[in-house]
C-alpha atoms as a PDB file:
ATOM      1  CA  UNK A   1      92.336 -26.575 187.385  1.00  0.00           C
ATOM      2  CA  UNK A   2      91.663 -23.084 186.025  1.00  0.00           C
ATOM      3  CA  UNK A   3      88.907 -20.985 187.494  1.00  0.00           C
ATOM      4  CA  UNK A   4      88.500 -18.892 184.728  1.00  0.00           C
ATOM      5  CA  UNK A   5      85.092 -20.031 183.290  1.00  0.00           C
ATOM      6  CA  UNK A   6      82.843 -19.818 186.975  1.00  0.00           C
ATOM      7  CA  UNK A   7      84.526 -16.680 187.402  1.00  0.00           C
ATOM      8  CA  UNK A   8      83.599 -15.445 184.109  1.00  0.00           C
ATOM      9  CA  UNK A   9      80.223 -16.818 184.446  1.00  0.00           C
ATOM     10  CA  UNK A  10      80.141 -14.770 187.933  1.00  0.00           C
ATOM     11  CA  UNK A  11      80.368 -11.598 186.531  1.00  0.00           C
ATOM     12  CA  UNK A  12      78.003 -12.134 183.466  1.00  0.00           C
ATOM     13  CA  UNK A  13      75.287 -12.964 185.923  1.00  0.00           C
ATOM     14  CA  UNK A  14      76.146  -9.815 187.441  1.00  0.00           C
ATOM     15  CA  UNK A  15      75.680  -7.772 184.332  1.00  0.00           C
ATOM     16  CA  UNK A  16      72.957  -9.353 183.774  1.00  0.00           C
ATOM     17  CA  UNK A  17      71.279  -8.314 187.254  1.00  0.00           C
ATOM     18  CA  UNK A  18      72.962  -4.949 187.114  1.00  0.00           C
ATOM     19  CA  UNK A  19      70.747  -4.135 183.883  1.00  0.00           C
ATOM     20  CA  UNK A  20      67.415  -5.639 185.329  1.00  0.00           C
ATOM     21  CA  UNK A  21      64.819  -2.624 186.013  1.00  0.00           C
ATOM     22  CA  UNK A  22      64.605  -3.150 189.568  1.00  0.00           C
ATOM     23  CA  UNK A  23      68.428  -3.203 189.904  1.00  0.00           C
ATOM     24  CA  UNK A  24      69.519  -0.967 192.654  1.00  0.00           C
ATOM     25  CA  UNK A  25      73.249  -1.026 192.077  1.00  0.00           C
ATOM     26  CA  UNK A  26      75.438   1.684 191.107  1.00  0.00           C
ATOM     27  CA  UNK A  27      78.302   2.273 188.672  1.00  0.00           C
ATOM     28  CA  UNK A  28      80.723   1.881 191.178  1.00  0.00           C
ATOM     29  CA  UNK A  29      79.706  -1.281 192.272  1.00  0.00           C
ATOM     30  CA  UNK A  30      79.937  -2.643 189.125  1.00  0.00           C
ATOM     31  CA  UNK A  31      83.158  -1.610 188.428  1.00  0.00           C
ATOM     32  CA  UNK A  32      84.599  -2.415 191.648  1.00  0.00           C
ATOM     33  CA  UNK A  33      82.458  -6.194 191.544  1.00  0.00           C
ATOM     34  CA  UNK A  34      84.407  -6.784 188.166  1.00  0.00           C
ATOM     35  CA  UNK A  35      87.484  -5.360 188.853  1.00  0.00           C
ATOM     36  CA  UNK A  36      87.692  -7.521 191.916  1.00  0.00           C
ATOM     37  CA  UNK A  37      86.442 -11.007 189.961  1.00  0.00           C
ATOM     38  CA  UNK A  38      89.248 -10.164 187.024  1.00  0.00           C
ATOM     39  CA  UNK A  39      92.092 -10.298 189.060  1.00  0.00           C
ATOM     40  CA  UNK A  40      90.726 -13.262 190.563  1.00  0.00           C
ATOM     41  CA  UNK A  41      90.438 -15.815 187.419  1.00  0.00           C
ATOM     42  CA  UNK A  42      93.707 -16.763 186.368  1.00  0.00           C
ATOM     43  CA  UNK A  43      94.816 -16.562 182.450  1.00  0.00           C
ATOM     44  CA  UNK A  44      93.019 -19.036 181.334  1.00  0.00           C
ATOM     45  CA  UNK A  45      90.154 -15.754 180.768  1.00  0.00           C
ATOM     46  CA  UNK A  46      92.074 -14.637 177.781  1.00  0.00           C
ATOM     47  CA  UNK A  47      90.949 -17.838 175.700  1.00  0.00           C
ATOM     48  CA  UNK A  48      87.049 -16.992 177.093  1.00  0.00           C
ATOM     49  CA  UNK A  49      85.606 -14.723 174.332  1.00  0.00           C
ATOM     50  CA  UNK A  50      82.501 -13.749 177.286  1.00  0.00           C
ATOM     51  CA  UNK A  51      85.538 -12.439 179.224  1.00  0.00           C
ATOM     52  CA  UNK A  52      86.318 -10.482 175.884  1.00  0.00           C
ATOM     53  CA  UNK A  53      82.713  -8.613 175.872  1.00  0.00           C
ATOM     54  CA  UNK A  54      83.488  -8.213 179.209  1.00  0.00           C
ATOM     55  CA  UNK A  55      86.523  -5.866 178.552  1.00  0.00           C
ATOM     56  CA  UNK A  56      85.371  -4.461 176.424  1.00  0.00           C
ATOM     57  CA  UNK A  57      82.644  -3.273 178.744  1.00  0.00           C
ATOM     58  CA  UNK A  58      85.290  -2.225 181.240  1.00  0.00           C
ATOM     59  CA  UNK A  59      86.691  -0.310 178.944  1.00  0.00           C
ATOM     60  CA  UNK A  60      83.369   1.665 178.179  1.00  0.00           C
ATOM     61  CA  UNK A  61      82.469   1.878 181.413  1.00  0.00           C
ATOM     62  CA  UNK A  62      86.220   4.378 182.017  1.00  0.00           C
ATOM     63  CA  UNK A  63      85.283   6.062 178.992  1.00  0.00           C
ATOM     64  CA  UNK A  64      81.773   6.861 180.282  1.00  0.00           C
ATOM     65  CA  UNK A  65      83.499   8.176 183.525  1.00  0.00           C
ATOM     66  CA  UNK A  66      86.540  10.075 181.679  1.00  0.00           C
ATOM     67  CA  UNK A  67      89.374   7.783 183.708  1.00  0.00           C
ATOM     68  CA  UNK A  68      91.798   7.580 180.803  1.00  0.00           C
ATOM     69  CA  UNK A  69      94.754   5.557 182.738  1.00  0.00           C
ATOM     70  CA  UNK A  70      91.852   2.661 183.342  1.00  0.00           C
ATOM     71  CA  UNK A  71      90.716   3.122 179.925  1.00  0.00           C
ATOM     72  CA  UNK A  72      93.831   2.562 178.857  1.00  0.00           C
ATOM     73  CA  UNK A  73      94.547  -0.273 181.141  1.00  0.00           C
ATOM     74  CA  UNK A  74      91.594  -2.017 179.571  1.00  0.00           C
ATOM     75  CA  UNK A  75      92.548  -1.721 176.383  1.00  0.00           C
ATOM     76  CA  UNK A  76      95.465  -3.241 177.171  1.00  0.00           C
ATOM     77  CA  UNK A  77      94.192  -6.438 178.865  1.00  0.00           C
ATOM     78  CA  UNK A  78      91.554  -6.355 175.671  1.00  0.00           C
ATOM     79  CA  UNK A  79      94.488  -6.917 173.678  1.00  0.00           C
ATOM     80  CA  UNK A  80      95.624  -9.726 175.578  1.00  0.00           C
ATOM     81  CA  UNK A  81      92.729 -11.752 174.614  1.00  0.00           C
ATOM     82  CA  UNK A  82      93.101 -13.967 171.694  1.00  0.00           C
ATOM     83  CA  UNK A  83      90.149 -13.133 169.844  1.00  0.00           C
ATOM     84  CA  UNK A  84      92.019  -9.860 169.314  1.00  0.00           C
ATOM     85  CA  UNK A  85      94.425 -11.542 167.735  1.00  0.00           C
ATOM     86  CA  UNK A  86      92.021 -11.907 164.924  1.00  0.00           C
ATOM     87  CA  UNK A  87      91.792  -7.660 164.112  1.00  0.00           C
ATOM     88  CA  UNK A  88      94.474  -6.649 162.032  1.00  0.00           C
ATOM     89  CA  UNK A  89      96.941  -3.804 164.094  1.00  0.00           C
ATOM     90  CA  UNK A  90      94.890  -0.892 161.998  1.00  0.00           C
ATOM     91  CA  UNK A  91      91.591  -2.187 162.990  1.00  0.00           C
ATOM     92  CA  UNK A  92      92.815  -2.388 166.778  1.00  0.00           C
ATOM     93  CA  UNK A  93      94.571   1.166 166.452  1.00  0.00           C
ATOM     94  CA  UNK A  94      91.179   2.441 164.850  1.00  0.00           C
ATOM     95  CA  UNK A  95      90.066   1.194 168.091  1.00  0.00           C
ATOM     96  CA  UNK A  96      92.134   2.726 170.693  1.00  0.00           C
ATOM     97  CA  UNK A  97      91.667   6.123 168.517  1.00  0.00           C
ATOM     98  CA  UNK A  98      87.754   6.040 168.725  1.00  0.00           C
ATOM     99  CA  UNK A  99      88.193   5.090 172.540  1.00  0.00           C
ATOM    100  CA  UNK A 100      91.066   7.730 173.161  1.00  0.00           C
ATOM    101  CA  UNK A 101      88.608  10.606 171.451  1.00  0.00           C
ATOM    102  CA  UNK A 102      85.436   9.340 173.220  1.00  0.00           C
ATOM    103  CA  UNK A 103      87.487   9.378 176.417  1.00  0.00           C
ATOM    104  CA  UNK A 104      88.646  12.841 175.636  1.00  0.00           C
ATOM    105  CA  UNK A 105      92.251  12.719 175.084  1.00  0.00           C
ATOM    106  CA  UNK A 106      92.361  14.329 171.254  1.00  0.00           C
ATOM    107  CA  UNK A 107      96.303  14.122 171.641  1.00  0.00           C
ATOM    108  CA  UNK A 108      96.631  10.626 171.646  1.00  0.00           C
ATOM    109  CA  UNK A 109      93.428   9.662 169.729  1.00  0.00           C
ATOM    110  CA  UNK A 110      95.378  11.150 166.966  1.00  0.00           C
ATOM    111  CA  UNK A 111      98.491   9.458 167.306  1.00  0.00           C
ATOM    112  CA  UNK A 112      96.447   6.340 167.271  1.00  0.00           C
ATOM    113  CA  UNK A 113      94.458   7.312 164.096  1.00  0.00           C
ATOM    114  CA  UNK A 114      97.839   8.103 162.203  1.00  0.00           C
ATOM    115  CA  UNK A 115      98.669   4.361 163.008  1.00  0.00           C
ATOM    116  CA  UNK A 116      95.905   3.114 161.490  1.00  0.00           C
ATOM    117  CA  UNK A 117      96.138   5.705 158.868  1.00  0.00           C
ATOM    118  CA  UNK A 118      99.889   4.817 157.562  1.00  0.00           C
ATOM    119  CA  UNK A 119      98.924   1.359 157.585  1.00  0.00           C
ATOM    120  CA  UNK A 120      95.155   1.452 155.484  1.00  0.00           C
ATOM    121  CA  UNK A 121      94.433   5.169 154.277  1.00  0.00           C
ATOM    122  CA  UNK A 122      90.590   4.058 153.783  1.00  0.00           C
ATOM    123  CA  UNK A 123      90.107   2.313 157.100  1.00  0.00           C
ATOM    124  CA  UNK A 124      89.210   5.179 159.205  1.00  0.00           C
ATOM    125  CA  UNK A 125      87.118   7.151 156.504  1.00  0.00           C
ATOM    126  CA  UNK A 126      84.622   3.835 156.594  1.00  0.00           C
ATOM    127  CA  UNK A 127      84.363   4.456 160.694  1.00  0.00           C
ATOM    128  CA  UNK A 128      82.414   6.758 162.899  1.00  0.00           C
ATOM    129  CA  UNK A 129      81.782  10.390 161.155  1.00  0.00           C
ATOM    130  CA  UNK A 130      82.935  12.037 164.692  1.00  0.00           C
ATOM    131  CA  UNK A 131      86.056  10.054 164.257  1.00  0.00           C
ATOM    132  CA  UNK A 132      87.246  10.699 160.345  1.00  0.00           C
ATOM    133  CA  UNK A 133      86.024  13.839 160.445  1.00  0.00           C
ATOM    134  CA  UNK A 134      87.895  14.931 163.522  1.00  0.00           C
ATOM    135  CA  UNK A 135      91.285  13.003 161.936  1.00  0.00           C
ATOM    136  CA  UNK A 136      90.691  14.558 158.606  1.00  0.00           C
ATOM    137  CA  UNK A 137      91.285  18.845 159.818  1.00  0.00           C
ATOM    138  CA  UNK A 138      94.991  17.880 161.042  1.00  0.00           C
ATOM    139  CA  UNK A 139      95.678  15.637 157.680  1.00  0.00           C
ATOM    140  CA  UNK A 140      97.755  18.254 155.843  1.00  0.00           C
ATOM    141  CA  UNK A 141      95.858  17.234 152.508  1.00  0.00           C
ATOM    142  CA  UNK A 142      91.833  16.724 154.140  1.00  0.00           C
ATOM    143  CA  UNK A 143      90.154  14.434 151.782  1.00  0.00           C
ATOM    144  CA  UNK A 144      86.439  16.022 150.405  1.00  0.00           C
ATOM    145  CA  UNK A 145      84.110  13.916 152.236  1.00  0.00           C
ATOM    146  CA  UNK A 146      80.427  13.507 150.848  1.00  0.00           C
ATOM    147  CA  UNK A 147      78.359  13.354 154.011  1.00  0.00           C
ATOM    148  CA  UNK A 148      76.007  10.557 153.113  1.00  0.00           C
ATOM    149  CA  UNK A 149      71.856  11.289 153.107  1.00  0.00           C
ATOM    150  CA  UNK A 150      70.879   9.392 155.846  1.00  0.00           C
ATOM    151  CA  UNK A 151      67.253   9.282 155.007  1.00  0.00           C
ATOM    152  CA  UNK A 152      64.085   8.838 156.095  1.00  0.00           C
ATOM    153  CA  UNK A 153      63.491   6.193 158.599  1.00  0.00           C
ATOM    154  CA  UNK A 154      59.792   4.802 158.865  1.00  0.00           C
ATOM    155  CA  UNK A 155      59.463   5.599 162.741  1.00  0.00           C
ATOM    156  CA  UNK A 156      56.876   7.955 163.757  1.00  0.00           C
ATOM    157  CA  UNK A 157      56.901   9.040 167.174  1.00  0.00           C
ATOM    158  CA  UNK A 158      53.782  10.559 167.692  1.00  0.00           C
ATOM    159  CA  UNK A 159      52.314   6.989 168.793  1.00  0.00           C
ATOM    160  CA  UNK A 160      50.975   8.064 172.428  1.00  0.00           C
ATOM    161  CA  UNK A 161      51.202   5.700 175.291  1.00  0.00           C
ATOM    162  CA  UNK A 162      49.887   7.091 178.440  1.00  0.00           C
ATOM    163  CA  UNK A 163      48.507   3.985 179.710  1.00  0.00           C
ATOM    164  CA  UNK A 164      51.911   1.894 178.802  1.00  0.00           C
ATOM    165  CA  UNK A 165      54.468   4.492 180.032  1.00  0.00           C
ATOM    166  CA  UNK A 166      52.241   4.483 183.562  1.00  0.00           C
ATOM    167  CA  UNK A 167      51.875   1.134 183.867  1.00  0.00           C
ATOM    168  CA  UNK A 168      55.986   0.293 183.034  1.00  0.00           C
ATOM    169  CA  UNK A 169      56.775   3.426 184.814  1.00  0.00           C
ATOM    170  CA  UNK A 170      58.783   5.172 182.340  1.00  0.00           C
ATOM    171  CA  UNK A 171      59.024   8.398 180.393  1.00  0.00           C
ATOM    172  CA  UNK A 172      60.421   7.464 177.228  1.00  0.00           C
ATOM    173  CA  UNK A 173      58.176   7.183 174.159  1.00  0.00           C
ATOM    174  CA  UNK A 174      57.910   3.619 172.289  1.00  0.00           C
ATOM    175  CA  UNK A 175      59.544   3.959 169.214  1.00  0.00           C
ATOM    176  CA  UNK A 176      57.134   2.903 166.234  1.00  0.00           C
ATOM    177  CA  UNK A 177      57.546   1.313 163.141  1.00  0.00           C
ATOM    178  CA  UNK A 178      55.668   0.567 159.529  1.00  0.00           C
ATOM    179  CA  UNK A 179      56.356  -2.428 157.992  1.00  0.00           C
ATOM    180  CA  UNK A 180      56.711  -2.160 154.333  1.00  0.00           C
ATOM    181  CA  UNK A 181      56.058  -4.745 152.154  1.00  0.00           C
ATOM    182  CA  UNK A 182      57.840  -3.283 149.374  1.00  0.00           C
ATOM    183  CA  UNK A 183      60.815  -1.137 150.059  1.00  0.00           C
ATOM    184  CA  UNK A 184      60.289   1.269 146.686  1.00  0.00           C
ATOM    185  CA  UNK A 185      57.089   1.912 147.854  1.00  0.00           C
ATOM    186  CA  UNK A 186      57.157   3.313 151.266  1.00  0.00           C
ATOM    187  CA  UNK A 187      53.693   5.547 151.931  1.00  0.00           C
ATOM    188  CA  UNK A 188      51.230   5.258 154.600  1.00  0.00           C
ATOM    189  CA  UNK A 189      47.988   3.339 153.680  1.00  0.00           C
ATOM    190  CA  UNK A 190      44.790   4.331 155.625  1.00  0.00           C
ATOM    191  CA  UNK A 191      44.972   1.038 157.039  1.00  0.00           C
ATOM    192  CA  UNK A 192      48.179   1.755 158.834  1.00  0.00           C
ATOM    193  CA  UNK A 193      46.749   4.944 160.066  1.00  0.00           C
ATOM    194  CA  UNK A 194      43.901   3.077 161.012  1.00  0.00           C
ATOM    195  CA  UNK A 195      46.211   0.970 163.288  1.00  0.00           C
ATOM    196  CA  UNK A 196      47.521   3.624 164.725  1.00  0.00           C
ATOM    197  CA  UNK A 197      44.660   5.235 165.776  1.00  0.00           C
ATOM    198  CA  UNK A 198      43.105   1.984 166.902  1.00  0.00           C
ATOM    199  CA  UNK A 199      45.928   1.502 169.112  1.00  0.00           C
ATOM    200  CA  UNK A 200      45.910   4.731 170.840  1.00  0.00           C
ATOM    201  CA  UNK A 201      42.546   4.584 171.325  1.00  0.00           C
ATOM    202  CA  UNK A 202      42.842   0.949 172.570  1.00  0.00           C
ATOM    203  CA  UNK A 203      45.922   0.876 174.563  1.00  0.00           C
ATOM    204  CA  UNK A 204      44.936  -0.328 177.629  1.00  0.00           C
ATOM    205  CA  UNK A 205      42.698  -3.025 176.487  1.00  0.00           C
ATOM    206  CA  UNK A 206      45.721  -4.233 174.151  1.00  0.00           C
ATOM    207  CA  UNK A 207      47.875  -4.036 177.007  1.00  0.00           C
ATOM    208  CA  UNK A 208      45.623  -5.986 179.358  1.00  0.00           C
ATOM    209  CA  UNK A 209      45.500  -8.831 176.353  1.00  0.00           C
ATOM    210  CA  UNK A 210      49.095  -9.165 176.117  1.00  0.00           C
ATOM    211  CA  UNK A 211      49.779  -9.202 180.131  1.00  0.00           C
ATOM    212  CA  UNK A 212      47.107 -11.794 180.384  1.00  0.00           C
ATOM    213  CA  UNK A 213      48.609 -14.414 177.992  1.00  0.00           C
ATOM    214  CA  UNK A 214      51.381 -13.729 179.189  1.00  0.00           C
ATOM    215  CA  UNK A 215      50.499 -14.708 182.748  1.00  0.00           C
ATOM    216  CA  UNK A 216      48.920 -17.589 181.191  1.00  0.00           C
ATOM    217  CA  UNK A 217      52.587 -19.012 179.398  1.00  0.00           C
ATOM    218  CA  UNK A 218      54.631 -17.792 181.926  1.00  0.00           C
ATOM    219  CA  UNK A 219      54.903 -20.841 184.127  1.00  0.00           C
ATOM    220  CA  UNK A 220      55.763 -23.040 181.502  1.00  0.00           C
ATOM    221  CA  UNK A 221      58.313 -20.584 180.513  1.00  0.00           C
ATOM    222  CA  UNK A 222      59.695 -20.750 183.519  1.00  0.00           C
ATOM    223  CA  UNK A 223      60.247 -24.224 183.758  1.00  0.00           C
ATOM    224  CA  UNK A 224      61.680 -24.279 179.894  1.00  0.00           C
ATOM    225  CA  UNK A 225      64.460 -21.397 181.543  1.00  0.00           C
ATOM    226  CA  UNK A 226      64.862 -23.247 184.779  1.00  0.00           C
ATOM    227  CA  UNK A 227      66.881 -20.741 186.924  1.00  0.00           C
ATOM    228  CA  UNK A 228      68.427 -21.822 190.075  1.00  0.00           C
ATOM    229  CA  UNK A 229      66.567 -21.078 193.203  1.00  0.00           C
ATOM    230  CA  UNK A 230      69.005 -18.275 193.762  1.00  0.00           C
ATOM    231  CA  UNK A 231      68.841 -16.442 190.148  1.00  0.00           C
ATOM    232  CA  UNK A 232      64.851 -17.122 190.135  1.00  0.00           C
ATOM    233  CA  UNK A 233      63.567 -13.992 191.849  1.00  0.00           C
ATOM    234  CA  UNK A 234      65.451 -12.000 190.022  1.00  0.00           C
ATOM    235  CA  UNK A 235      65.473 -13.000 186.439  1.00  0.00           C
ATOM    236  CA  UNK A 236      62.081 -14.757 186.430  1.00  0.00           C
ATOM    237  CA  UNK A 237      60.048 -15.194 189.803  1.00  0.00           C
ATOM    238  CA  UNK A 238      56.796 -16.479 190.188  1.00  0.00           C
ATOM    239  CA  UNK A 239      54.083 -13.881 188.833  1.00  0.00           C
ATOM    240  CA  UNK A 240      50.707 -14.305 190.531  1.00  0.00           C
ATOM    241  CA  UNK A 241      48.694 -11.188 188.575  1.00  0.00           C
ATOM    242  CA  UNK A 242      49.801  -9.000 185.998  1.00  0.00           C
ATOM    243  CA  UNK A 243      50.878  -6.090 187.247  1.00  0.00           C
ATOM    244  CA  UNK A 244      53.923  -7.670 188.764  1.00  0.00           C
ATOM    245  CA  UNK A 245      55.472  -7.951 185.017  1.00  0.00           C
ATOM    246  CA  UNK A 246      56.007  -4.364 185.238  1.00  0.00           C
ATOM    247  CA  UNK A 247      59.070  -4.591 186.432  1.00  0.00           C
ATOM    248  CA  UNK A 248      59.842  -7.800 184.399  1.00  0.00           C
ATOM    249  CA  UNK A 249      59.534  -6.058 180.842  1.00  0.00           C
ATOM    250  CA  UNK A 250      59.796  -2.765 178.940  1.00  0.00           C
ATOM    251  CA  UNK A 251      58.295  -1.964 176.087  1.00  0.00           C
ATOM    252  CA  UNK A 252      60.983  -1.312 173.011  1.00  0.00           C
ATOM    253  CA  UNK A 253      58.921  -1.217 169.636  1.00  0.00           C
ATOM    254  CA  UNK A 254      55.769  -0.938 167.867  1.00  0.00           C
ATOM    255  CA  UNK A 255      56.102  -2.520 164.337  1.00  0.00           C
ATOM    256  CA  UNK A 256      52.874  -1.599 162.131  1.00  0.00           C
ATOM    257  CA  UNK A 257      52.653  -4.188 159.781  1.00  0.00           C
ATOM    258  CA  UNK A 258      51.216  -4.386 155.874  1.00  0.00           C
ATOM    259  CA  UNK A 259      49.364  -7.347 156.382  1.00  0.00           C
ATOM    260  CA  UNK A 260      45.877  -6.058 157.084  1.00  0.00           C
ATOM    261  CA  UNK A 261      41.970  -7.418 157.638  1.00  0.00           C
ATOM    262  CA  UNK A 262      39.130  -5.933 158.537  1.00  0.00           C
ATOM    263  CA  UNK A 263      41.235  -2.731 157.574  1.00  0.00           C
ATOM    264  CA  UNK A 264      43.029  -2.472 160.435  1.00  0.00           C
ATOM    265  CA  UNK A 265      47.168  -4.213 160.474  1.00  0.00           C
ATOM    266  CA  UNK A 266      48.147  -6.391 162.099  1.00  0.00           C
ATOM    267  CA  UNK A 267      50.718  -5.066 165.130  1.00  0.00           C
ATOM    268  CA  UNK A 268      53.662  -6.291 166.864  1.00  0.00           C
ATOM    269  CA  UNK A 269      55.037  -5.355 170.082  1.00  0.00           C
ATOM    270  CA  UNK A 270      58.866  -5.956 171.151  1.00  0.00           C
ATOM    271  CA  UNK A 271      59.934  -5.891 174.627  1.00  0.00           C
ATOM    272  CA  UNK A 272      62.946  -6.327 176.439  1.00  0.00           C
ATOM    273  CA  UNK A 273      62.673  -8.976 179.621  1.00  0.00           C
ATOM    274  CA  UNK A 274      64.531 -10.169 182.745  1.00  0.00           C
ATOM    275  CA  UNK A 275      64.493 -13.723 181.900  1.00  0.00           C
ATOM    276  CA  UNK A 276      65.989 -13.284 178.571  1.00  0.00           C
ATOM    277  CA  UNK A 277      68.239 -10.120 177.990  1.00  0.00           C
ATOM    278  CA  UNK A 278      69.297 -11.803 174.318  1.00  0.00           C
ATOM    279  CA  UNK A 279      66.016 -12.914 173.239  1.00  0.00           C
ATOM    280  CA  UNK A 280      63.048 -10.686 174.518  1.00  0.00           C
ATOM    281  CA  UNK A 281      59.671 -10.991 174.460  1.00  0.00           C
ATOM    282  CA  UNK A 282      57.431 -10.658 171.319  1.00  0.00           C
ATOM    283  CA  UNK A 283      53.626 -10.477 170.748  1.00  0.00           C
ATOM    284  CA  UNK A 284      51.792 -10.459 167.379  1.00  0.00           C
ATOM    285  CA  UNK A 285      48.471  -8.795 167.827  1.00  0.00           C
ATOM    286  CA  UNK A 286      45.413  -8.100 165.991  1.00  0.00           C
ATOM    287  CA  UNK A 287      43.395  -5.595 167.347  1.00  0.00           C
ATOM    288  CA  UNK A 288      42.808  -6.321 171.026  1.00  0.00           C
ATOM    289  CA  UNK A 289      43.497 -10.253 169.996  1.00  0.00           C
ATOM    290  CA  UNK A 290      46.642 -12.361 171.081  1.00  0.00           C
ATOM    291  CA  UNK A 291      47.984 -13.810 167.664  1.00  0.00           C
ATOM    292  CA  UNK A 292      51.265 -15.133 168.684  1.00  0.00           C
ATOM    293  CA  UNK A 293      53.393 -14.774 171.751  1.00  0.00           C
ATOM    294  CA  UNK A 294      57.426 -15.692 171.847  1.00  0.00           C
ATOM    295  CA  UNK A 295      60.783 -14.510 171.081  1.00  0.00           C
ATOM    296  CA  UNK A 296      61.275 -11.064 169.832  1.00  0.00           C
ATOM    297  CA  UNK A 297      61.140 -12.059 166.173  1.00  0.00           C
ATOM    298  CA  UNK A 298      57.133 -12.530 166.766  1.00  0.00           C
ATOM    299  CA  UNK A 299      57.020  -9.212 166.621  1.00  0.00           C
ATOM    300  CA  UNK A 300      57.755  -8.266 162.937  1.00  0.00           C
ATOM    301  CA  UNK A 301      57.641 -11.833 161.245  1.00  0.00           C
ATOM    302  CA  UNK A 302      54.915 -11.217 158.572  1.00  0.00           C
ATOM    303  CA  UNK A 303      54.167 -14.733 158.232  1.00  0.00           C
ATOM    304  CA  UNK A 304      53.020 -15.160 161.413  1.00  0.00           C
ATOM    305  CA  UNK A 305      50.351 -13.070 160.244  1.00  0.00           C
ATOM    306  CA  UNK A 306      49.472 -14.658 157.295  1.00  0.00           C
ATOM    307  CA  UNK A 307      49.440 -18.126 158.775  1.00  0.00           C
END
């Protein structure tokens, strides 16, 4: 009987503990946890597409530390996996290229590009910029490339946090988004800057809101995710006051919507969360008031608004 699929499962639990916030592991003992649980599970891993994204992790993880022979060696159990199968060779030389150049060998990224090249001449030039751009100085006829205008995004990072990043304990600022409603006409009502200003102004009350219906759903949640006794305290354990989600969740969007009353939008807030790395966490608010609570589409569904 193969052992592929608990061993597989093994190490996914294991990601998914190494990227919790309170995780204390390093690098190394990731690499050296799945390096160990690979060789373990016998072929049968190849037909497990997790053990696919898992690879492919491996393979990231060498290119983040510059070990090309492992890199390499990754790539080469990668392409033992059947769902590789399913790239054609130009696509999977693409691959190895962009991996080769991230990993910093330029020699043999290019000998890779030049195999996807001879095979589909467009492939590469619909890719990463860094990568066609690179390939395209040692063509001996460079094609004219158009760089693309990228745009303007509608983010605004001058949405100011204090209370958030203290409570959460981190640095980085919360991205922030407006909603459109229409896409032709992108420009900031008053009422969006009204929302923004409210919720500076208001953090910590909003905050408080959102922590305290969450406290209030979170033991049914828990018994809708059922974790084992042994995955419990660390994806989801038992939360008696709020401040013991800050180490549960992060904070990883503001969306402003266009759906206003009282002149003020309606606001969303996406998080990431322990208990669900795929899902998140999602809150619809209205000023200080709890709207909806869920998955992290609550966050920037209009209608939820409008219901």
């Amino acid at each position: 009987m193969s052992n592929a699929e608990n061993i597989i499962d093994d190490i996914s639990t294991f990601l998914d503990k190494f990227s919790l916030k309170k995780n204390k592991l390093t690098k190394e003992d990731l690499i050296n946890f799945i390096e160990e649980k690979w060789a373990e599970a016998d072929d049968e891993k190849y037909n497990i597409y997790q053990a696919y994204i898992i690879a492919g992790r491996m393979t990231n993880e060498y290119i983040w530390a510059k070990d090309f022979p492992n890199m390499m060696r990754w790539l080469d159990i990668n392409d033992r996996h059947t769902a590789s199968g399913r790239n054609e060779p130009y696509v999977r030389n693409y691959y190895r290229g962009q991996c080769c150049l991230e990993c910093g060998n330029e020699e043999k990224a290019l000998e890779y590009f030049y195999l996807c090249y001879n095979e589909n001449p467009d492939y590469i030039f619909t890719r990463a910029p860094f990568c066609y751009e690179f390939f395209n100085k040692h063509l001996e006829n460079p094609r004219d490339i158009v760089k693309e205008d990228e745009g303007e995004d509608n983010f605004f990072d001058s949405v100011a946090l204090e209370e958030w990043q203290s409570f959460f304990g981190e640095e980085e600022i919360i991205r922030c988004e407006i909603l459109f409603d229409d896409e032709e006409e992108e420009e900031l009502a008053i009422e969006h800057e009204n929302g923004i200003n409210y919720l500076e102004t208001n953090q910590k009350e909003i905050l408080q809101s959102i922590l305290t219906e969450l406290l209030k759903v979170y033991p049914q949640w828990q018994k809708d995710y059922n974790y084992s006794e042994e995955d419990k305290p660390d994806f989801m354990p038992d939360v008696m006051e709020i401040k013991g989600f800050a180490s549960l969740i992060s904070p990883a969007a503001v969306y402003i919507t266009s759906v206003f009353k009282e002149n003020l939008p309606y606001i969303g807030f996406l998080f990431s969360c322990s208990w669900d790395s795929e899902h998140g966490l999602g809150v619809m608010t209205h000023k200080n008031r709890i709207v909806k609570i869920g998955g992290a589409d609550t966050a920037f569904l209009t209608w939820i608004e409008e219901k």
